[in-house]
N, C-alpha and C. Protein backbone atom coordinates (compact mmCIF):
# COMPACT_ATOMS: atom_id res chain seq x y z
N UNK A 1 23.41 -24.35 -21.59
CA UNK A 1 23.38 -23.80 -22.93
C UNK A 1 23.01 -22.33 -22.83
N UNK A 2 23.80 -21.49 -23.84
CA UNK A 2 23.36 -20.09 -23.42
C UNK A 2 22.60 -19.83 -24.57
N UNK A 3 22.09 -18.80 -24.71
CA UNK A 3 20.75 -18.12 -25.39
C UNK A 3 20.51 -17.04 -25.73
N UNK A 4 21.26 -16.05 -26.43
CA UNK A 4 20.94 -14.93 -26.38
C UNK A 4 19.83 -14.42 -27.08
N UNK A 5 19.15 -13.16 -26.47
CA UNK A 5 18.10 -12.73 -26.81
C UNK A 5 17.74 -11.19 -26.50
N UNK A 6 19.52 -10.65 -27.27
CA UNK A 6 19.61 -9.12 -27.21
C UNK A 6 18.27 -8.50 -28.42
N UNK A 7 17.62 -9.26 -29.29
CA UNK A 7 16.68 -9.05 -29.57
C UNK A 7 15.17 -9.05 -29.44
N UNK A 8 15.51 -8.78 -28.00
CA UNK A 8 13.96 -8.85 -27.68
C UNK A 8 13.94 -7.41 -26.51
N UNK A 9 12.32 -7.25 -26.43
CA UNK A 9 12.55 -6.12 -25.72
C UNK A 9 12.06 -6.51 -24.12
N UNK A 10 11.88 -5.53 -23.24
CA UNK A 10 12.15 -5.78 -21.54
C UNK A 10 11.16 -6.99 -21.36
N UNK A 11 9.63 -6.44 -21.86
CA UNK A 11 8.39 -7.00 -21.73
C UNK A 11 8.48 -8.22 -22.19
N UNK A 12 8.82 -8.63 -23.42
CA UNK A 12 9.38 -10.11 -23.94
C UNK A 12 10.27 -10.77 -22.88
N UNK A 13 11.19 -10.04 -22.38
CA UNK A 13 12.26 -10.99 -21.29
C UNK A 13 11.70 -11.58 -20.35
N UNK A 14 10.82 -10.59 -19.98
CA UNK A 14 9.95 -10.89 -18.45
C UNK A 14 9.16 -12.31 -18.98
N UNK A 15 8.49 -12.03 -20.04
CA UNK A 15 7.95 -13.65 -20.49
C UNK A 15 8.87 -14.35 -20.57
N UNK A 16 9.89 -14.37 -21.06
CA UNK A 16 10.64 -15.46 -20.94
C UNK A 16 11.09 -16.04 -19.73
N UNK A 17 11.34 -14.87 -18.48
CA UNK A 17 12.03 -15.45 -17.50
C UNK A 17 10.83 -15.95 -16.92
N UNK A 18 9.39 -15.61 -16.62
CA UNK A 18 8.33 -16.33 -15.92
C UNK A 18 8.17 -17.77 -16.85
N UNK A 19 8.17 -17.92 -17.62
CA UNK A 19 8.09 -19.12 -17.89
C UNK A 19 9.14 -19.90 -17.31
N UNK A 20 10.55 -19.65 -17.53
CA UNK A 20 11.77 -20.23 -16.91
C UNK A 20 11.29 -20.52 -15.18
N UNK A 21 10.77 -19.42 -14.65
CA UNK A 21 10.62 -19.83 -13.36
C UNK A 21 9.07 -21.03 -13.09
N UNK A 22 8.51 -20.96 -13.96
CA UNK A 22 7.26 -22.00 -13.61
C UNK A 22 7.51 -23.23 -14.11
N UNK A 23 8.43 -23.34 -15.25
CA UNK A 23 9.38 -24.51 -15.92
C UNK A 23 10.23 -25.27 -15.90
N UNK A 24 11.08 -24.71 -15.47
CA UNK A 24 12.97 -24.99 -15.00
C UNK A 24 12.94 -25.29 -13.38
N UNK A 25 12.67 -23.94 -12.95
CA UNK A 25 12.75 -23.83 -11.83
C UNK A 25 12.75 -22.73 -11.43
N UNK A 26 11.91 -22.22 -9.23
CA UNK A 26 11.88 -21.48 -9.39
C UNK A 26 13.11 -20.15 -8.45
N UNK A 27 12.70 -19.09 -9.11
CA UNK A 27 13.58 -18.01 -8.75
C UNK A 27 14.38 -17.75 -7.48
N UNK A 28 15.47 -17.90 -7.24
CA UNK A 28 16.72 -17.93 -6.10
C UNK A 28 16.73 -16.59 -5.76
N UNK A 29 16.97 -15.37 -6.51
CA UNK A 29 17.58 -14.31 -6.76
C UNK A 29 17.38 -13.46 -7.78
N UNK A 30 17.42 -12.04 -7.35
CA UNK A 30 17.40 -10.96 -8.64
C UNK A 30 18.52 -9.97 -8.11
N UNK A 31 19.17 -9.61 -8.32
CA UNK A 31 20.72 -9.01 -8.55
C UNK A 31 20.46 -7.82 -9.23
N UNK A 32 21.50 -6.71 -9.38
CA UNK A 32 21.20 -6.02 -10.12
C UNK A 32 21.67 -5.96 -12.08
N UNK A 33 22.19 -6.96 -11.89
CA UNK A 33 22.64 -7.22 -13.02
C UNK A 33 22.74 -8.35 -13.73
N UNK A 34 21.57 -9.96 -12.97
CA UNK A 34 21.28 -10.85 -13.03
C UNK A 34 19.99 -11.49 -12.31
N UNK A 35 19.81 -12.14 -12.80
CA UNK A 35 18.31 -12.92 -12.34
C UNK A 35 18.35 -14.58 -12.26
N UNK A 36 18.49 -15.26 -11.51
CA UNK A 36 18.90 -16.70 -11.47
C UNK A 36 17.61 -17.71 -10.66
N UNK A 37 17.71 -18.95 -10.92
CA UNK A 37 16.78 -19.91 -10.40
C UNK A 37 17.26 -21.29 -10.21
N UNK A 38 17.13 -21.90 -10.12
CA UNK A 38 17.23 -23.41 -9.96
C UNK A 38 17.70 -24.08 -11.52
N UNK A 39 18.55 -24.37 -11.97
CA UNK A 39 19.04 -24.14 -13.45
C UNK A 39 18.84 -23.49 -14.05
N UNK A 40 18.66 -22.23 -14.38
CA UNK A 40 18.58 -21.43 -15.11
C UNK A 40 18.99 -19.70 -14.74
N UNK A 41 19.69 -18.91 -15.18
CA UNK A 41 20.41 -17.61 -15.09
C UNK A 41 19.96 -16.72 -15.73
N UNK A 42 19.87 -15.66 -15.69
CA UNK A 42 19.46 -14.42 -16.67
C UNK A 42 20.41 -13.29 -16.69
N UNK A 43 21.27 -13.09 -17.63
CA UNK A 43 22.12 -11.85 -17.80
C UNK A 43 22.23 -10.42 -18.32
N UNK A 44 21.78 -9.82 -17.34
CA UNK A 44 20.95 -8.23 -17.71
C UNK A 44 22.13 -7.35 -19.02
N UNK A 45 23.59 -7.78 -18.73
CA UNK A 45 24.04 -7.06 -18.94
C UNK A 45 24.83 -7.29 -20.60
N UNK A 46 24.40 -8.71 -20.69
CA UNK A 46 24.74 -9.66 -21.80
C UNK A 46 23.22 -10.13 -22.30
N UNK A 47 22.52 -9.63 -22.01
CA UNK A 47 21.13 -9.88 -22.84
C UNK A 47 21.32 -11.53 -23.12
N UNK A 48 21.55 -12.35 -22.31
CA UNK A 48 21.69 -14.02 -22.50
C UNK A 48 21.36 -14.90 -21.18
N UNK A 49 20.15 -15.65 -21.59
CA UNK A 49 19.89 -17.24 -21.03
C UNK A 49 20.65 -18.11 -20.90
N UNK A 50 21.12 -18.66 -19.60
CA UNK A 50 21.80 -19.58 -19.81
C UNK A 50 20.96 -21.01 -19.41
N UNK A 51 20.52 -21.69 -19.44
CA UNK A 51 20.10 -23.06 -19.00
C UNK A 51 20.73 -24.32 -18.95
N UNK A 52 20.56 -24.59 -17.83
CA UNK A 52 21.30 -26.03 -17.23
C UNK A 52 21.43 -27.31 -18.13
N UNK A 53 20.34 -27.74 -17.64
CA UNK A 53 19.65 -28.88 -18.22
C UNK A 53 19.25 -28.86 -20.21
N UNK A 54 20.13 -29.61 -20.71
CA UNK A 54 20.20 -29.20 -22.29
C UNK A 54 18.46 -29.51 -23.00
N UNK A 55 17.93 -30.18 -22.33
CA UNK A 55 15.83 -30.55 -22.29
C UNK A 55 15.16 -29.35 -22.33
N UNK A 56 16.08 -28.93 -21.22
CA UNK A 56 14.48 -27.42 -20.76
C UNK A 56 15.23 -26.61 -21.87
N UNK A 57 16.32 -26.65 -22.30
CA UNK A 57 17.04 -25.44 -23.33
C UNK A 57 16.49 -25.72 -24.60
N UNK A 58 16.37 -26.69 -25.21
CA UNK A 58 15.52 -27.24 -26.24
C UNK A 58 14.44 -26.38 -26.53
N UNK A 59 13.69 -27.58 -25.21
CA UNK A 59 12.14 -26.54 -25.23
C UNK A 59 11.90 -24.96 -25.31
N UNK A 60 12.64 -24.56 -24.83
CA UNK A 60 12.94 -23.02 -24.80
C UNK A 60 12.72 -22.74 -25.69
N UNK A 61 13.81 -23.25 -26.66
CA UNK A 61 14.21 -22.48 -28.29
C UNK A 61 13.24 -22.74 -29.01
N UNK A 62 12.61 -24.41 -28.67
CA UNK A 62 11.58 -24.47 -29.73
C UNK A 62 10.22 -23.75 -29.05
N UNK A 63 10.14 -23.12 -28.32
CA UNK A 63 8.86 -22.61 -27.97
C UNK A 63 9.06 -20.64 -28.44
N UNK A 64 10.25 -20.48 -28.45
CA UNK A 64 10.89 -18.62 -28.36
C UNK A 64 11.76 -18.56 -29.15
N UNK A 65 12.31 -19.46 -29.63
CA UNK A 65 13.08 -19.25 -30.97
C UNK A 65 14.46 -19.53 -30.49
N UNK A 66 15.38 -19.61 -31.36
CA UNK A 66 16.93 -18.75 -30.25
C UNK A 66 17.70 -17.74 -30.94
């Protein structure tokens, strides 16, 4: 499920993606134009979450909104 969250700013992302990595799963890779983990992706350039597993995407939204 993807997620965008071109409304948020750098410092907000970073919370979002540390949670993703202590949650989902953790961090594979940082790219320069992506950030990825064990189900879960981060798209620098599309400001959008994608998550695997439709559970942890849930929780997401209901914890950060979507």
């Amino acid at each position: 499920m993807k997620i965008s969250i071109r409304h948020l700013s750098y410092g907000h992302i970073q919370d979002r993606v540390t949670w993703l990595e202590q949650n989902v799963g953790e961090r594979k890779y940082v790219l320069h134009n992506q950030t990825g983990g064990y189900g879960w992706w981060y798209f620098n350039n599309d400001r959008v979450i994608e998550i695997e597993n439709e559970q942890w995407a849930t929780m997401f939204i209901l914890k950060f909104g979507g």
